[in-house]
C-alpha atoms as a PDB file:
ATOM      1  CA  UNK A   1      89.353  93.636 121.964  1.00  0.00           C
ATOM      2  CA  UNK A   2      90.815  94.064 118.438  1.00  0.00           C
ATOM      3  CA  UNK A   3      91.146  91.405 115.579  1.00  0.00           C
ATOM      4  CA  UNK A   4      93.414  90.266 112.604  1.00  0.00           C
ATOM      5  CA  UNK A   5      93.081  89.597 109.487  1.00  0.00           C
ATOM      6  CA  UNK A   6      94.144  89.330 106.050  1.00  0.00           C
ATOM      7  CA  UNK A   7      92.671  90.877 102.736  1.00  0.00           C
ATOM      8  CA  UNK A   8      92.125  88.679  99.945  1.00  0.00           C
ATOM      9  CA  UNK A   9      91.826  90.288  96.235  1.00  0.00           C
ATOM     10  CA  UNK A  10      91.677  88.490  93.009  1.00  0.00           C
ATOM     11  CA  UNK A  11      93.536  88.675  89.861  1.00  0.00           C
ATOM     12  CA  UNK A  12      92.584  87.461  86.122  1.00  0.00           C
ATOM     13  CA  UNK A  13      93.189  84.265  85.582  1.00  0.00           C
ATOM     14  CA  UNK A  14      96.931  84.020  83.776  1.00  0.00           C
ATOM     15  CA  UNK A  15      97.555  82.951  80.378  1.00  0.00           C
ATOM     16  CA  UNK A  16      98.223  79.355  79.785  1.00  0.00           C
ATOM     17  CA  UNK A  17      97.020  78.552  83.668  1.00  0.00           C
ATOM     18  CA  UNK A  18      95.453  75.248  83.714  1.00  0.00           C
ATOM     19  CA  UNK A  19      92.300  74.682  86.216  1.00  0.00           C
ATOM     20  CA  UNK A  20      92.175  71.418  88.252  1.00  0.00           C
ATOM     21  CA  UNK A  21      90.318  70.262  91.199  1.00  0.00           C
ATOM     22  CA  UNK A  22      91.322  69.268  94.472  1.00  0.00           C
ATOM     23  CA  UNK A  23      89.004  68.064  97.265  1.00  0.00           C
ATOM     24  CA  UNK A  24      85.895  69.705  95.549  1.00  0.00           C
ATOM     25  CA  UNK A  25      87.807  73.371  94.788  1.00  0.00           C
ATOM     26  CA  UNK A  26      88.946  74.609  92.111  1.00  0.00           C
ATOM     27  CA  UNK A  27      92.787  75.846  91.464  1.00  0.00           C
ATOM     28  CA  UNK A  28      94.851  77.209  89.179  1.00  0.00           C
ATOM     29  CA  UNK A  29      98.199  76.369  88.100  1.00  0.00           C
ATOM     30  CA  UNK A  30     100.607  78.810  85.935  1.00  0.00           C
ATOM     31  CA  UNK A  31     104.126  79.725  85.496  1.00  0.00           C
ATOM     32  CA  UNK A  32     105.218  83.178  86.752  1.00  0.00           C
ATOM     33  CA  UNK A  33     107.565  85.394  84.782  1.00  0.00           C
ATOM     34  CA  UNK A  34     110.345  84.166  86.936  1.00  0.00           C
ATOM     35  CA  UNK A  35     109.647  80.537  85.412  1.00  0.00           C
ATOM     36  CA  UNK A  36     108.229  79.623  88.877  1.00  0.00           C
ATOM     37  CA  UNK A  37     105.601  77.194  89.200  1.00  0.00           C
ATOM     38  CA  UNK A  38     102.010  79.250  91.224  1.00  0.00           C
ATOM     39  CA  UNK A  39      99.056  77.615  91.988  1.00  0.00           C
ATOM     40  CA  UNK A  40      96.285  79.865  93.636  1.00  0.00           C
ATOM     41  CA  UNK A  41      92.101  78.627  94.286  1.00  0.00           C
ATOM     42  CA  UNK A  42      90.104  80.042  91.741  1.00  0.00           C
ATOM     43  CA  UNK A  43      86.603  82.008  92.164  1.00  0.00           C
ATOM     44  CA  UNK A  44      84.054  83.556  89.562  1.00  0.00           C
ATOM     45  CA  UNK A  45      83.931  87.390  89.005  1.00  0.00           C
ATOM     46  CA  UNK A  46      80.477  89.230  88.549  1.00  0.00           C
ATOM     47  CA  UNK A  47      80.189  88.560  84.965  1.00  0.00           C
ATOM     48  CA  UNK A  48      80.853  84.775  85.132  1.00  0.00           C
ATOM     49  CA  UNK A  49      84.960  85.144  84.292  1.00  0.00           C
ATOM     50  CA  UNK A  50      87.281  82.721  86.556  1.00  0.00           C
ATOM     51  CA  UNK A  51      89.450  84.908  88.469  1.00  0.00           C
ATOM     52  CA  UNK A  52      92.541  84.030  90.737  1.00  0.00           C
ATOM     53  CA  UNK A  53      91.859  84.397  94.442  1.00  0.00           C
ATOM     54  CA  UNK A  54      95.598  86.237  96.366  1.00  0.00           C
ATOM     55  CA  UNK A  55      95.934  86.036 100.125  1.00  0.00           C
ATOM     56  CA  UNK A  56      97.745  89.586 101.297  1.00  0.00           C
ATOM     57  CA  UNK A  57     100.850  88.906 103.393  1.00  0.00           C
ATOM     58  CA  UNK A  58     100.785  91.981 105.294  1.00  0.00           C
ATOM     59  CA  UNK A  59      98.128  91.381 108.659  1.00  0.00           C
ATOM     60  CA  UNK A  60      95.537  93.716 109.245  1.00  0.00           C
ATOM     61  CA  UNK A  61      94.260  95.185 112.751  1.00  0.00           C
ATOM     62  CA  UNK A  62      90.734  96.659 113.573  1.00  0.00           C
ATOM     63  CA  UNK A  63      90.606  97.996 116.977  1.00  0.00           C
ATOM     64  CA  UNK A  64      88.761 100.948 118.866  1.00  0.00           C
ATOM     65  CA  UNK A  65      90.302 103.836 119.054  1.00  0.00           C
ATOM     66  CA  UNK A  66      90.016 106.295 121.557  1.00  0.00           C
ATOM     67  CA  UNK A  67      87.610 108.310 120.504  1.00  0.00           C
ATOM     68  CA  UNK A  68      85.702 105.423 120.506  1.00  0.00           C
ATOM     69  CA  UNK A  69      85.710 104.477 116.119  1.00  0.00           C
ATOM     70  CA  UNK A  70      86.536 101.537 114.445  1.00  0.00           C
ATOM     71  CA  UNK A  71      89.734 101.384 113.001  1.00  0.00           C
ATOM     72  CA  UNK A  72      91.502  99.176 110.854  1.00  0.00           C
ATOM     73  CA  UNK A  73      94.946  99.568 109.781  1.00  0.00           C
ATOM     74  CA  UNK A  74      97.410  97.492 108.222  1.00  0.00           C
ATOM     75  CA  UNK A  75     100.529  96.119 110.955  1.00  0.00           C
ATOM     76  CA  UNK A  76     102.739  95.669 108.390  1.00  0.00           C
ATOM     77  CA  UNK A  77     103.830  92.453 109.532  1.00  0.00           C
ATOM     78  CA  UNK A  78     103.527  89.191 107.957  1.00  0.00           C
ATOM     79  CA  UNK A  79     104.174  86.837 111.280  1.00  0.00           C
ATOM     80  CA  UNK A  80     100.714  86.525 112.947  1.00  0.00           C
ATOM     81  CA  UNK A  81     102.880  87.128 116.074  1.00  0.00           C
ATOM     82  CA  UNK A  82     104.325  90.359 115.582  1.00  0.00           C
ATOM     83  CA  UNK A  83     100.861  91.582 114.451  1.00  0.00           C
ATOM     84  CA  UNK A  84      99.267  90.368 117.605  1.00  0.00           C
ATOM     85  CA  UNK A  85     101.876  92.841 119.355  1.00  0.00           C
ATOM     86  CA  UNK A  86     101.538  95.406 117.210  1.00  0.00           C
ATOM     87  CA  UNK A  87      97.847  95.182 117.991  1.00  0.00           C
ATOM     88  CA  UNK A  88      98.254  94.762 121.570  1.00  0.00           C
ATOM     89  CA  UNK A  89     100.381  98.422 121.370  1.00  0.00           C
ATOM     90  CA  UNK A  90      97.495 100.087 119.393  1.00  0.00           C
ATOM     91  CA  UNK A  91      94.702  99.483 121.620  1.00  0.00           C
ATOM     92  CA  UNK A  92      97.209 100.020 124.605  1.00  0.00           C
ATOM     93  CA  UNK A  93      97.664 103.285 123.091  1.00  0.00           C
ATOM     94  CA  UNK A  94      94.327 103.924 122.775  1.00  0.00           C
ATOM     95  CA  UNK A  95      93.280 103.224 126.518  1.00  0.00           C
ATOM     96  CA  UNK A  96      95.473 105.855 127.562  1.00  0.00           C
ATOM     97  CA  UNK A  97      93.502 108.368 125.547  1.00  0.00           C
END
């Protein structure tokens, strides 16, 4: 049985983003080039530096393959539906191996 899920990866925190709190987390809250209003939780790097914490859109699916390895590869989809399927093909795939 495979699973899904999606990376998360962090950014610097923008110029002139302002940090609030809501329900006991942190967030940031900038304006993109595009003059469009973000707001994205914030963690702490390594070294201490707030950084801005990104959801990918793009599902990811780790499965067994037929030989019998972990695999995970990315489904390309961002409906949590269509992954599911495109899961459901992979390790279909693989069973026939």
């Amino acid at each position: 049985m495979g699973s899904l899920r999606r990376k998360t990866f962090t950014k610097p925190l923008p110029d002139g983003a302002e940090l609030f709190t809501r329900k006991g987390e942190t967030f940031a809250k900038w304006k993109d080039a595009a003059g469009k209003t973000r707001t994205a939780p914030v963690t702490t790097a390594g070294d201490g530096s707030p950084q801005v914490l990104f959801t990918c859109r793009k599902w990811l699916a780790k499965y067994r393959d037929g030989a019998g390895l972990v695999v995970e590869v990315s489904t390309g989809c961002a409906d949590k539906a269509m992954a599911e399927q495109f899961l459901a093909e992979l390790e279909h795939g693989a069973e026939r191996v």
